[in-house]
PDB file of N, CA and C in Angstrom:
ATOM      1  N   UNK A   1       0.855  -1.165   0.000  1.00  0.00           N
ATOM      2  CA  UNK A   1       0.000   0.000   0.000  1.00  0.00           C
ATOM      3  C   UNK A   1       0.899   1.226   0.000  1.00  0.00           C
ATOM      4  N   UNK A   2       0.070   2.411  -0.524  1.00  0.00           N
ATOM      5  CA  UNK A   2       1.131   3.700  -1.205  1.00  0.00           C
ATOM      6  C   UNK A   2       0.528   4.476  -0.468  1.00  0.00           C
ATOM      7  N   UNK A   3       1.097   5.405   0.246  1.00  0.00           N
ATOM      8  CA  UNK A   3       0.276   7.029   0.274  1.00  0.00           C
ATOM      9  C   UNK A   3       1.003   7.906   0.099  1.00  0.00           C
ATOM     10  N   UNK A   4       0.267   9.004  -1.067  1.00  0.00           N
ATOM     11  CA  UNK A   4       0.644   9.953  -1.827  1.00  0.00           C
ATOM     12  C   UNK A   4      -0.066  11.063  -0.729  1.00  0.00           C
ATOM     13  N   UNK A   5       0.461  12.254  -1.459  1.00  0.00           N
ATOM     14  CA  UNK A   5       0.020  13.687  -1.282  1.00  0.00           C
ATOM     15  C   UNK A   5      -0.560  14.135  -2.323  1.00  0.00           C
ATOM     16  N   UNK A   6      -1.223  13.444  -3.132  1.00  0.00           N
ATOM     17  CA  UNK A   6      -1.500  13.848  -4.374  1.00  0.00           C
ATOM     18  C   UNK A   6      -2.845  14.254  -4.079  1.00  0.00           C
ATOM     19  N   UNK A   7      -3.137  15.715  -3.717  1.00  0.00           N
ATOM     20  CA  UNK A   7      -4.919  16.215  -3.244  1.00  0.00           C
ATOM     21  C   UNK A   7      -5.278  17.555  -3.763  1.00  0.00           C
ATOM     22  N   UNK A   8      -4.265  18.049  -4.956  1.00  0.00           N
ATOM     23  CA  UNK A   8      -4.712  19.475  -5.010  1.00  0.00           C
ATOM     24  C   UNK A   8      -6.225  19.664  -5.454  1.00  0.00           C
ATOM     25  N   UNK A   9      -6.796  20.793  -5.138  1.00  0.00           N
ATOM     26  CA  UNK A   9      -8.042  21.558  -5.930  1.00  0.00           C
ATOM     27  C   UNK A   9      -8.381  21.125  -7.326  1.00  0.00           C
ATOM     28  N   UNK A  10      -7.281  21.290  -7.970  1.00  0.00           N
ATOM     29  CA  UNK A  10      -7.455  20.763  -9.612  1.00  0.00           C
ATOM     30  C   UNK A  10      -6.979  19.573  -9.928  1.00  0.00           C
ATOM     31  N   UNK A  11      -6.859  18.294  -8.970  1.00  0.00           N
ATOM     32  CA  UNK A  11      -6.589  17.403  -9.331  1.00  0.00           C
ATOM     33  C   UNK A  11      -8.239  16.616  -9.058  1.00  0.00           C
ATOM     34  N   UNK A  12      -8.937  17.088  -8.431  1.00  0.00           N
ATOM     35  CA  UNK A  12     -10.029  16.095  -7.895  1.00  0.00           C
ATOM     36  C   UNK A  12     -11.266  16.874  -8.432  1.00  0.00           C
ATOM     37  N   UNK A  13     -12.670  16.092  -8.851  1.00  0.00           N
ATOM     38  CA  UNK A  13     -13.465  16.668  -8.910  1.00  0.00           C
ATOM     39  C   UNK A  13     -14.352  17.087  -7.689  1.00  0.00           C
ATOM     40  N   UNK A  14     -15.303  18.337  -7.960  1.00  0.00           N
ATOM     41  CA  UNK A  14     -15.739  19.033  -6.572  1.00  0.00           C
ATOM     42  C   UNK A  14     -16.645  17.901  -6.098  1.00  0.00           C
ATOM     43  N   UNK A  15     -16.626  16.824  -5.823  1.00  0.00           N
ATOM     44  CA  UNK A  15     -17.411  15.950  -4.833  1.00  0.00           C
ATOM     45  C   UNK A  15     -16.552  15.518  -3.784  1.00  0.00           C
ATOM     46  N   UNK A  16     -14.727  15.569  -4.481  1.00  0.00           N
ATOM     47  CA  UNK A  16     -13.858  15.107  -3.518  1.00  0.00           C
ATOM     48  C   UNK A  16     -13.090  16.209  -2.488  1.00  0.00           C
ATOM     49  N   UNK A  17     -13.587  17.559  -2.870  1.00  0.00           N
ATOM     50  CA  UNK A  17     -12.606  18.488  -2.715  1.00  0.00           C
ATOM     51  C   UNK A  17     -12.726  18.876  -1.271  1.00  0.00           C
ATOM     52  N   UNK A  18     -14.003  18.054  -0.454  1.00  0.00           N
ATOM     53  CA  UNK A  18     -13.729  18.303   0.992  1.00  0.00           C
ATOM     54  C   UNK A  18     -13.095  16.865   2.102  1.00  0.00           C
ATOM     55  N   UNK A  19     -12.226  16.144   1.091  1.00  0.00           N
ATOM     56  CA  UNK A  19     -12.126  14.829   1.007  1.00  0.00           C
ATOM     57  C   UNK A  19     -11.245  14.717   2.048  1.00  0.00           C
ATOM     58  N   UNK A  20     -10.423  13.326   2.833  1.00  0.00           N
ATOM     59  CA  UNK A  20      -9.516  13.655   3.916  1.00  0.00           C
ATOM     60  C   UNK A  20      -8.726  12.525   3.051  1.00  0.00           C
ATOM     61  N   UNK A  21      -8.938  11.371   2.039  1.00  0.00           N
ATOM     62  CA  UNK A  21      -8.468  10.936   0.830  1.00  0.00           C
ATOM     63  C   UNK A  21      -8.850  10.432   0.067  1.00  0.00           C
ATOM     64  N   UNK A  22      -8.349  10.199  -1.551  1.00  0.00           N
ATOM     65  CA  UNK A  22      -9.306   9.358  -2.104  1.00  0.00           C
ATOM     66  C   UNK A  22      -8.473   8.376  -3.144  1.00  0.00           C
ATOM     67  N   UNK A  23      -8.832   6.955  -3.775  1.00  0.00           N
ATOM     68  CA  UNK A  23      -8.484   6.317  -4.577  1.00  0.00           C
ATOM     69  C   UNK A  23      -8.872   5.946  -5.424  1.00  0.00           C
ATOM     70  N   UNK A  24      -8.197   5.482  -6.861  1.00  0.00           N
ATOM     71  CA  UNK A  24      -8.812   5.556  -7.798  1.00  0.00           C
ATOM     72  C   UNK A  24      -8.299   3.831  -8.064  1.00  0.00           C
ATOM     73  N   UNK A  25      -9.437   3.275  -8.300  1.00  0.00           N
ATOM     74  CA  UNK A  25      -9.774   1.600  -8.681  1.00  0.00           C
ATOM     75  C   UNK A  25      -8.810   1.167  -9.555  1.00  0.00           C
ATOM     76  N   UNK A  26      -8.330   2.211 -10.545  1.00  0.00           N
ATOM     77  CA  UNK A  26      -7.359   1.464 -11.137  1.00  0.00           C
ATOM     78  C   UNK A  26      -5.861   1.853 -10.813  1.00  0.00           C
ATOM     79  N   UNK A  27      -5.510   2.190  -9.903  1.00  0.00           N
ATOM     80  CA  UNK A  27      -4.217   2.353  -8.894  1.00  0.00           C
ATOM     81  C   UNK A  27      -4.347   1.237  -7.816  1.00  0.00           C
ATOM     82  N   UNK A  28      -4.494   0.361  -8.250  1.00  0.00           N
ATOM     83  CA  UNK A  28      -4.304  -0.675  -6.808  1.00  0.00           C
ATOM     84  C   UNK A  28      -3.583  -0.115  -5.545  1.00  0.00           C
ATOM     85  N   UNK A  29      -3.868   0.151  -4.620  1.00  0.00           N
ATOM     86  CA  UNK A  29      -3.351   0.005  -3.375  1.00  0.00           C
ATOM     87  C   UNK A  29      -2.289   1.243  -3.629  1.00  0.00           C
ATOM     88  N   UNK A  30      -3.181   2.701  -4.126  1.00  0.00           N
ATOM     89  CA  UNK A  30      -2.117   3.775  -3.821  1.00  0.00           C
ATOM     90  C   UNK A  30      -3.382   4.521  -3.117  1.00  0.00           C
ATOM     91  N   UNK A  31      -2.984   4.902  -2.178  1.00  0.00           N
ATOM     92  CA  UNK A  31      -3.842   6.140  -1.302  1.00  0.00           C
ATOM     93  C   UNK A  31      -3.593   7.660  -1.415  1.00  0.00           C
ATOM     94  N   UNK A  32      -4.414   8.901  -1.457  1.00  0.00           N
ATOM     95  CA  UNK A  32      -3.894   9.886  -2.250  1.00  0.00           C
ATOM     96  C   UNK A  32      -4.448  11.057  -0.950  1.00  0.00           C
ATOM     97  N   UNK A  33      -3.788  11.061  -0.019  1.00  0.00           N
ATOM     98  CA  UNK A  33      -4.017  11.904   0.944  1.00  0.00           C
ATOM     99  C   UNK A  33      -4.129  13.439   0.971  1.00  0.00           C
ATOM    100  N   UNK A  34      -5.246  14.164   1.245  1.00  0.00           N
ATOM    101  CA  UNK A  34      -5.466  15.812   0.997  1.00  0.00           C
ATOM    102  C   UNK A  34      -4.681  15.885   2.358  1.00  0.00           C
ATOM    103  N   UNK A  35      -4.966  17.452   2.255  1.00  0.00           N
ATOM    104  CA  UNK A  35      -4.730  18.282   3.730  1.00  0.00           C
ATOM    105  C   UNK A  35      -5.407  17.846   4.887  1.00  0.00           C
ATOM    106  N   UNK A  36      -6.479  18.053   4.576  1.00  0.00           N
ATOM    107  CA  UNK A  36      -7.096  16.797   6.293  1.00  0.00           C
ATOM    108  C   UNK A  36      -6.998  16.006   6.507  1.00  0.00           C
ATOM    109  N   UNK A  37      -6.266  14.905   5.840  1.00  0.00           N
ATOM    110  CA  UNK A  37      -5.557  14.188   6.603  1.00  0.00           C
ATOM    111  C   UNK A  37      -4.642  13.898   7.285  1.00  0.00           C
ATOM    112  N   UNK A  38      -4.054  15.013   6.990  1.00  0.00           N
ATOM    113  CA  UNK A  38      -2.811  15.598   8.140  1.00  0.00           C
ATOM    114  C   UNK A  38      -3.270  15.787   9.248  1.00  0.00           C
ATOM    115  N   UNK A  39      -4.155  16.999   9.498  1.00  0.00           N
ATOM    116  CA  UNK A  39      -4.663  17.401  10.325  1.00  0.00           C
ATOM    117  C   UNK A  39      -4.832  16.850  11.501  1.00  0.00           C
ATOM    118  N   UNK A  40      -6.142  15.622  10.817  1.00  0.00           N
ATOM    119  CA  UNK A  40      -6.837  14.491  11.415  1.00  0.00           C
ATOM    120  C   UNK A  40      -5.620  13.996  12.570  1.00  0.00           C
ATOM    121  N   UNK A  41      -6.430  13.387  13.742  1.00  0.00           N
ATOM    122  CA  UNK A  41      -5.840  13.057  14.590  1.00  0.00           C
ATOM    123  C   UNK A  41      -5.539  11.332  14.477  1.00  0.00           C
ATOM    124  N   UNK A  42      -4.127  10.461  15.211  1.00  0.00           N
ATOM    125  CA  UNK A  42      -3.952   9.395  14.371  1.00  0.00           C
ATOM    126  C   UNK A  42      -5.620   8.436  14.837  1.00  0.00           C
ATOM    127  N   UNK A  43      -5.511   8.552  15.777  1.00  0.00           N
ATOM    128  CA  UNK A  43      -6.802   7.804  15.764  1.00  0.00           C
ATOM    129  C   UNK A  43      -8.619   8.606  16.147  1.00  0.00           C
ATOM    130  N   UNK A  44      -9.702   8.250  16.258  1.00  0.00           N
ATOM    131  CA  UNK A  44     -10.768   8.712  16.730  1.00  0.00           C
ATOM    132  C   UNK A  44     -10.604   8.839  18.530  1.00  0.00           C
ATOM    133  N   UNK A  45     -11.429   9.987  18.687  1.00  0.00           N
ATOM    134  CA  UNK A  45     -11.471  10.016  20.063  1.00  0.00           C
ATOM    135  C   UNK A  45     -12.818   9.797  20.790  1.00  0.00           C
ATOM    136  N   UNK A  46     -13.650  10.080  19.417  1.00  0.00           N
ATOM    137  CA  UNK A  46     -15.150   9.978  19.824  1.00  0.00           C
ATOM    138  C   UNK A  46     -15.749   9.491  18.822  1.00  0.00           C
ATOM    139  N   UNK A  47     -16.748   9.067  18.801  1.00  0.00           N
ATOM    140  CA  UNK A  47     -17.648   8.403  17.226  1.00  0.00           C
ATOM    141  C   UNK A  47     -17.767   9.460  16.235  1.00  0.00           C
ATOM    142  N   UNK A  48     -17.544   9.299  14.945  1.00  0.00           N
ATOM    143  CA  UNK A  48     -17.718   9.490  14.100  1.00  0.00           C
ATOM    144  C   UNK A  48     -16.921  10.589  13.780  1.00  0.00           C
ATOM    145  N   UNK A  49     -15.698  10.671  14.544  1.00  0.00           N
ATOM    146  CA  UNK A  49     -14.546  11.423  14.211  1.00  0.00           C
ATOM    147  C   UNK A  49     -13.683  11.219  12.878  1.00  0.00           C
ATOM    148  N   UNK A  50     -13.018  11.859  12.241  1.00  0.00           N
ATOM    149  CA  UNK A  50     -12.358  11.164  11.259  1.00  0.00           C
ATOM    150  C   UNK A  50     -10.854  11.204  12.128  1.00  0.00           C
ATOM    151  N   UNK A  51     -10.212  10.434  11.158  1.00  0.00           N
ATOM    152  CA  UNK A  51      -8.664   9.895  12.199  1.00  0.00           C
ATOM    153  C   UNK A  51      -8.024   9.690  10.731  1.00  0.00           C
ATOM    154  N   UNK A  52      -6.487  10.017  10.363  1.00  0.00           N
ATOM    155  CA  UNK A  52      -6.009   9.021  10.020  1.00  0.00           C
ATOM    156  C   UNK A  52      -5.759   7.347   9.613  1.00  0.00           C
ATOM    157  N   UNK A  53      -5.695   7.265  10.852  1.00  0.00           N
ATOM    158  CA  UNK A  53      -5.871   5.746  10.591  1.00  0.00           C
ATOM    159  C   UNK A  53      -7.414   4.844  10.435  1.00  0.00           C
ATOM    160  N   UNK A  54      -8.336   5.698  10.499  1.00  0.00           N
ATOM    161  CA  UNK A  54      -9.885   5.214   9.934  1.00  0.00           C
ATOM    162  C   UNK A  54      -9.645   5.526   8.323  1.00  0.00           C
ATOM    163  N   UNK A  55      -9.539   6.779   8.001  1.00  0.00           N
ATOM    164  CA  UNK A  55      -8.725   7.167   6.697  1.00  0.00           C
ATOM    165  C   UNK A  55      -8.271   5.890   5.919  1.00  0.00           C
ATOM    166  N   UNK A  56      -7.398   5.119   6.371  1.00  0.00           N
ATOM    167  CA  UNK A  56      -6.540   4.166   5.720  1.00  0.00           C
ATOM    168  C   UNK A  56      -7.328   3.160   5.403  1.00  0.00           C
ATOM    169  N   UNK A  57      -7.903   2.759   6.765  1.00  0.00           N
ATOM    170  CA  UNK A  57      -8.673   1.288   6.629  1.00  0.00           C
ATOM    171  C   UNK A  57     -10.138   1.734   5.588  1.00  0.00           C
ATOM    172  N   UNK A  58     -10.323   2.721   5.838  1.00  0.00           N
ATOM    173  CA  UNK A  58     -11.609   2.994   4.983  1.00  0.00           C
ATOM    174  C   UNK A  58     -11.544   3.117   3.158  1.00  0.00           C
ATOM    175  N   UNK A  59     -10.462   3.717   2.969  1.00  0.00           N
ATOM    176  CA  UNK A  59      -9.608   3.717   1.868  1.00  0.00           C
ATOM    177  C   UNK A  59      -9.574   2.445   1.313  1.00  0.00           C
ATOM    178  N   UNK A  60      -8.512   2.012   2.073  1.00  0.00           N
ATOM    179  CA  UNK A  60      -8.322   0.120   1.534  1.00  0.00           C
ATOM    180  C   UNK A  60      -9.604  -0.208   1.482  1.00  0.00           C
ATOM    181  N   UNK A  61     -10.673  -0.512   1.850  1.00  0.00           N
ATOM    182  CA  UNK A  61     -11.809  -1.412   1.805  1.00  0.00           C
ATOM    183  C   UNK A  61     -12.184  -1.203  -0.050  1.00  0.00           C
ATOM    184  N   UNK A  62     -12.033   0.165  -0.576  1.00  0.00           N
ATOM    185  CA  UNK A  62     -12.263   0.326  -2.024  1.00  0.00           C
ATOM    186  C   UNK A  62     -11.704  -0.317  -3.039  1.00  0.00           C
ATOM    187  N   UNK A  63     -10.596  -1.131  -2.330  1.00  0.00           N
ATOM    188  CA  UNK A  63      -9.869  -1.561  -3.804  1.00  0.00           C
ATOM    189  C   UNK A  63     -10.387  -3.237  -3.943  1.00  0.00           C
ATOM    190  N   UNK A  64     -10.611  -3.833  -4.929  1.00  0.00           N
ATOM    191  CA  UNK A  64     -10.975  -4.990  -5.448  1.00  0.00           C
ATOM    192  C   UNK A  64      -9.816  -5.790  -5.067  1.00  0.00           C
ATOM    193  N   UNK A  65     -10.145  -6.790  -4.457  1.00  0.00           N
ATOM    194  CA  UNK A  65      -8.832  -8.407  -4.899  1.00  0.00           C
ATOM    195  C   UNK A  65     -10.018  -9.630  -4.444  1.00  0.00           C
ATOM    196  N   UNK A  66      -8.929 -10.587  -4.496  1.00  0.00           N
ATOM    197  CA  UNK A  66      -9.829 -11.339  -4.480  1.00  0.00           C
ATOM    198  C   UNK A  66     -10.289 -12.206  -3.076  1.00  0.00           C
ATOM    199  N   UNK A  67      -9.743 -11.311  -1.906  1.00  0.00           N
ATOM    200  CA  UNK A  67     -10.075 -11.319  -0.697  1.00  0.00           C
ATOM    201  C   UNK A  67     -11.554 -10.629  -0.262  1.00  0.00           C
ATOM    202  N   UNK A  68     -11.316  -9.453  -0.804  1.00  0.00           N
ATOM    203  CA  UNK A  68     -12.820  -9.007  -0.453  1.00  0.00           C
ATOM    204  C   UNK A  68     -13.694  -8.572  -1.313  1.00  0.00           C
ATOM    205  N   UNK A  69     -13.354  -8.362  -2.496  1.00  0.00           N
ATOM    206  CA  UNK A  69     -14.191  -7.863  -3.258  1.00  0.00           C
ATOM    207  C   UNK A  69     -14.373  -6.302  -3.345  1.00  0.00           C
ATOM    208  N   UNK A  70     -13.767  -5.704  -2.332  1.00  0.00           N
ATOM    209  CA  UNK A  70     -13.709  -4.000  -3.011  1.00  0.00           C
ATOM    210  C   UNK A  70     -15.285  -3.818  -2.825  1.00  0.00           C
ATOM    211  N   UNK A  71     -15.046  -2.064  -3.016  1.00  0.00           N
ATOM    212  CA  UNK A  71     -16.343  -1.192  -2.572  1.00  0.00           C
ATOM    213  C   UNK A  71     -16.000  -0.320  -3.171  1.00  0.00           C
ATOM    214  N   UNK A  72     -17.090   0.397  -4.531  1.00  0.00           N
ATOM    215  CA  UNK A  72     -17.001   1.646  -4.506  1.00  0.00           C
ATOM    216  C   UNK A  72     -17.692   2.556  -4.513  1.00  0.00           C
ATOM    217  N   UNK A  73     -18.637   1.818  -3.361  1.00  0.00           N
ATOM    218  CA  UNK A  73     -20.222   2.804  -3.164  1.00  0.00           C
ATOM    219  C   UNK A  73     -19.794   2.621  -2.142  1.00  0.00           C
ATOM    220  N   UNK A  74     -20.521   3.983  -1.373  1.00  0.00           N
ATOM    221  CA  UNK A  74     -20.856   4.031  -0.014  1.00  0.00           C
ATOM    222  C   UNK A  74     -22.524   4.198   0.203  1.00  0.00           C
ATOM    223  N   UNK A  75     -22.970   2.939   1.161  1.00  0.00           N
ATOM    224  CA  UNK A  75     -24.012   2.936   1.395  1.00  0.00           C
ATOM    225  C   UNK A  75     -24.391   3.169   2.838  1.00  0.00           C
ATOM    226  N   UNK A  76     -23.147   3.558   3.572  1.00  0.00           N
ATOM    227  CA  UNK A  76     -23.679   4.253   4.662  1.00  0.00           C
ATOM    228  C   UNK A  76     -22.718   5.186   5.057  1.00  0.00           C
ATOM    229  N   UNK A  77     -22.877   6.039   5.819  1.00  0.00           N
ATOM    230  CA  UNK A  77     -22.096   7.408   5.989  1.00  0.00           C
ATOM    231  C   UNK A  77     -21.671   7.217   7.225  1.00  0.00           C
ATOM    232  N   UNK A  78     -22.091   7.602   7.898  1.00  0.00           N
ATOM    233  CA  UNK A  78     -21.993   7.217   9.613  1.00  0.00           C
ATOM    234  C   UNK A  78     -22.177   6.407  10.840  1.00  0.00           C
ATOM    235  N   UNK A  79     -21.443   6.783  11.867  1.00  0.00           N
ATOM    236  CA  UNK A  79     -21.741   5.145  12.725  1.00  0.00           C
ATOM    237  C   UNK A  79     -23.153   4.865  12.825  1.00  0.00           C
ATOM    238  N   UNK A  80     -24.367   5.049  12.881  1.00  0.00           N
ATOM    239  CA  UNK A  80     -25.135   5.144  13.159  1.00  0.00           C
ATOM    240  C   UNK A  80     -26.214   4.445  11.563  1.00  0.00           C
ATOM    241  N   UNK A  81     -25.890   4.640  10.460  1.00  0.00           N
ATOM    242  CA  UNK A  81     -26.014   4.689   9.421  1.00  0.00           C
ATOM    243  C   UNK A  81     -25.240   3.298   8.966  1.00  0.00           C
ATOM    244  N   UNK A  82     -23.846   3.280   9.164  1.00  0.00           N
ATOM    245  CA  UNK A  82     -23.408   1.643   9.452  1.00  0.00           C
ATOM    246  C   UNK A  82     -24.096   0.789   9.905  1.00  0.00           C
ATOM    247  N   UNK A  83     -24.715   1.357  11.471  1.00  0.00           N
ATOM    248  CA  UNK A  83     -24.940   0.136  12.278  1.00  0.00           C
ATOM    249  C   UNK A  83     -26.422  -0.009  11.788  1.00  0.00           C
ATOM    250  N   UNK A  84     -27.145   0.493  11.202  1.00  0.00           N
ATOM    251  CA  UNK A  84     -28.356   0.114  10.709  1.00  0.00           C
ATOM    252  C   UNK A  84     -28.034  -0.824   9.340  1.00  0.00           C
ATOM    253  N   UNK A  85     -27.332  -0.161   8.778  1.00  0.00           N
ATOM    254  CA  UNK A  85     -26.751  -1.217   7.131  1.00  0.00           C
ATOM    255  C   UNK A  85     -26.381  -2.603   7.803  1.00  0.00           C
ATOM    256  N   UNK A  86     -25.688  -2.988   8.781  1.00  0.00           N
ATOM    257  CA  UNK A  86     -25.309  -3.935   9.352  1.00  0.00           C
ATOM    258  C   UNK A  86     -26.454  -4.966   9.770  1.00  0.00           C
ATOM    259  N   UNK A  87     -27.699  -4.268  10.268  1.00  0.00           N
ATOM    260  CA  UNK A  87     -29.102  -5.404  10.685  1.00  0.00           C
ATOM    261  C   UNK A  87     -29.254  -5.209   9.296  1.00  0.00           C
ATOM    262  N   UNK A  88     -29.833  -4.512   8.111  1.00  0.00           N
ATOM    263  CA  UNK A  88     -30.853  -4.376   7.450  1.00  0.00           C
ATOM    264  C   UNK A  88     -29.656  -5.438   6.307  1.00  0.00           C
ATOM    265  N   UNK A  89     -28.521  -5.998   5.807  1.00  0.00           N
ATOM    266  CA  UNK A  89     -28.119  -6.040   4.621  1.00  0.00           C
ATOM    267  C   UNK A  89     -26.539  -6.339   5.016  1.00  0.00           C
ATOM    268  N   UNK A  90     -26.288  -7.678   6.049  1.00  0.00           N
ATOM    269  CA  UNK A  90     -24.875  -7.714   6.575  1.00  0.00           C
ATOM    270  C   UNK A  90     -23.733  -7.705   5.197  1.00  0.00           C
ATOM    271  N   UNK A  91     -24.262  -8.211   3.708  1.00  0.00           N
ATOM    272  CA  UNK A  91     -23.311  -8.387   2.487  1.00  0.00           C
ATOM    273  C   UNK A  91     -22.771  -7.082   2.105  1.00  0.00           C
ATOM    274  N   UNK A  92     -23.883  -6.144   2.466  1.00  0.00           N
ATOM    275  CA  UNK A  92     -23.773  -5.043   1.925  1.00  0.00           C
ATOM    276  C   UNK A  92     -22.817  -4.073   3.131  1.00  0.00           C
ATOM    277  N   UNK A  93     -23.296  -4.145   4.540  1.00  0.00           N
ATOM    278  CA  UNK A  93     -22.151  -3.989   5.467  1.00  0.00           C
ATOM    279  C   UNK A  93     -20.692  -4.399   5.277  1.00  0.00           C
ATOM    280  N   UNK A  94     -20.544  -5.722   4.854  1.00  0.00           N
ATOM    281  CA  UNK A  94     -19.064  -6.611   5.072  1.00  0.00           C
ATOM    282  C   UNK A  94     -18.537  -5.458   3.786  1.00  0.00           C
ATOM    283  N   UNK A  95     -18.874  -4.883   2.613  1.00  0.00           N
ATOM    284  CA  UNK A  95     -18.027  -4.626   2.080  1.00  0.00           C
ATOM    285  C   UNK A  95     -18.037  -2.336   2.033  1.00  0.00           C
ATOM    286  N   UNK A  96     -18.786  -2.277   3.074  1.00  0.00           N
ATOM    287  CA  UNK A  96     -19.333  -0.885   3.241  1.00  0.00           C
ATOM    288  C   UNK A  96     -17.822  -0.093   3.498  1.00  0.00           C
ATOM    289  N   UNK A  97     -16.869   0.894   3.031  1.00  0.00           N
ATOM    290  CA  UNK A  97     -15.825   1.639   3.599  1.00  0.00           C
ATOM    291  C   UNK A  97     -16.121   1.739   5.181  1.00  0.00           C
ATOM    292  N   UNK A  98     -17.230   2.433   5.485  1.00  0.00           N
ATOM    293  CA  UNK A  98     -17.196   2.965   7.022  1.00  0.00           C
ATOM    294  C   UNK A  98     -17.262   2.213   8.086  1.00  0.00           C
ATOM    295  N   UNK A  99     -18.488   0.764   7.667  1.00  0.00           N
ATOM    296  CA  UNK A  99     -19.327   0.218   8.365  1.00  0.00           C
ATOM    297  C   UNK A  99     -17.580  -1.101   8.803  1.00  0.00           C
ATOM    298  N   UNK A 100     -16.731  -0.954   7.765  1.00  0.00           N
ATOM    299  CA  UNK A 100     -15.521  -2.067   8.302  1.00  0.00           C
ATOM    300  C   UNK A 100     -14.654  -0.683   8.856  1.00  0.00           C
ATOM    301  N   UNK A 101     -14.360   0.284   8.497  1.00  0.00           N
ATOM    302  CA  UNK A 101     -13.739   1.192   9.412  1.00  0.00           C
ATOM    303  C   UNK A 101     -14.142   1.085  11.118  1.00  0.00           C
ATOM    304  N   UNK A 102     -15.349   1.359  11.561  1.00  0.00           N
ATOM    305  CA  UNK A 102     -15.809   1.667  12.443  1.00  0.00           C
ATOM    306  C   UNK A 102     -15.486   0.221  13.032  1.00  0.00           C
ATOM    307  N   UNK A 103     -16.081  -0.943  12.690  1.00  0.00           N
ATOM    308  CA  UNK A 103     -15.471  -2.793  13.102  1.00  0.00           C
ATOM    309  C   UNK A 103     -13.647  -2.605  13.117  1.00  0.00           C
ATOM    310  N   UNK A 104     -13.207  -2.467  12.369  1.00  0.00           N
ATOM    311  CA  UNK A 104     -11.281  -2.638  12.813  1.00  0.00           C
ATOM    312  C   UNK A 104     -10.731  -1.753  13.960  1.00  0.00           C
ATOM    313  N   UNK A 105     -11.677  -0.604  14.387  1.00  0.00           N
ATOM    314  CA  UNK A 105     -11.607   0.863  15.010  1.00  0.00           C
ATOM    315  C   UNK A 105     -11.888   0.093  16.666  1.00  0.00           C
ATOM    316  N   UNK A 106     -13.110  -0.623  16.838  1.00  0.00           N
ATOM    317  CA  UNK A 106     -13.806  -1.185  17.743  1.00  0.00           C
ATOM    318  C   UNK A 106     -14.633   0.133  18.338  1.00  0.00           C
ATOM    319  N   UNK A 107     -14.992   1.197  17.429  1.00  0.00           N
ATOM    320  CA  UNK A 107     -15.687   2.175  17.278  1.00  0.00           C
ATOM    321  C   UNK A 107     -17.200   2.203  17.427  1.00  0.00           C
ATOM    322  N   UNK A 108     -17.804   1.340  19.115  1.00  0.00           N
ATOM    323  CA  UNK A 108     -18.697   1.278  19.245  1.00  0.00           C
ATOM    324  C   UNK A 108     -19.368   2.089  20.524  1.00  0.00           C
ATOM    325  N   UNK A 109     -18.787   3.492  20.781  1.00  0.00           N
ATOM    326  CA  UNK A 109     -18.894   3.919  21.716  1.00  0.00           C
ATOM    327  C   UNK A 109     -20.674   3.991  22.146  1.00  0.00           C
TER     328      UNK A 109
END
């Protein structure tokens, strides 16, 4: 796994531009870190904080192999929004960015 600094204004379109990082499916396993992810603290301190290292794991969950199958929808946003995707649609949880962020995090405050 790679992480770049690659986050300017004119590199991303405006859906990503309040982004903390983002990857593109056909870069296997390069991560492209903006300015807030600096920022970001290394881990969460409270739910639904962003962190660095949620950053990463949430990141990785997007790329395809043949371990998990990759994600490049998000069908839930927040812990709360996870943990409902999780009763209503566990297939759709196991491969959700947030809903395995928040599970590797133990982000069940």
């Amino acid at each position: 796994m790679t992480l770049t600094c690659q986050c300017t204004a004119t590199d991303l379109p405006d859906t990503y531009k309040i982004a903390m990082a983002w990857v593109n499916p056909e870069e296997p396993y390069v991560i492209n870190a903006c300015e807030k992810f600096w920022q970001a603290p290394d881990i969460p301190t409270v739910r639904d904080e962003n962190s660095r290292v949620g950053t990463i794991i949430h990141e990785s969950v997007h790329f395809s192999d043949a371990q998990r199958g990759g994600s490049q929808a998000h069908y839930a946003v927040g812990y709360e929004d996870s943990e409902n995707l999780a009763v209503t649609s566990r297939a759709l949880a196991a491969k959700n960015p947030n809903t395995y962020k928040f599970f590797v995090l133990n982000q069940n405050w």
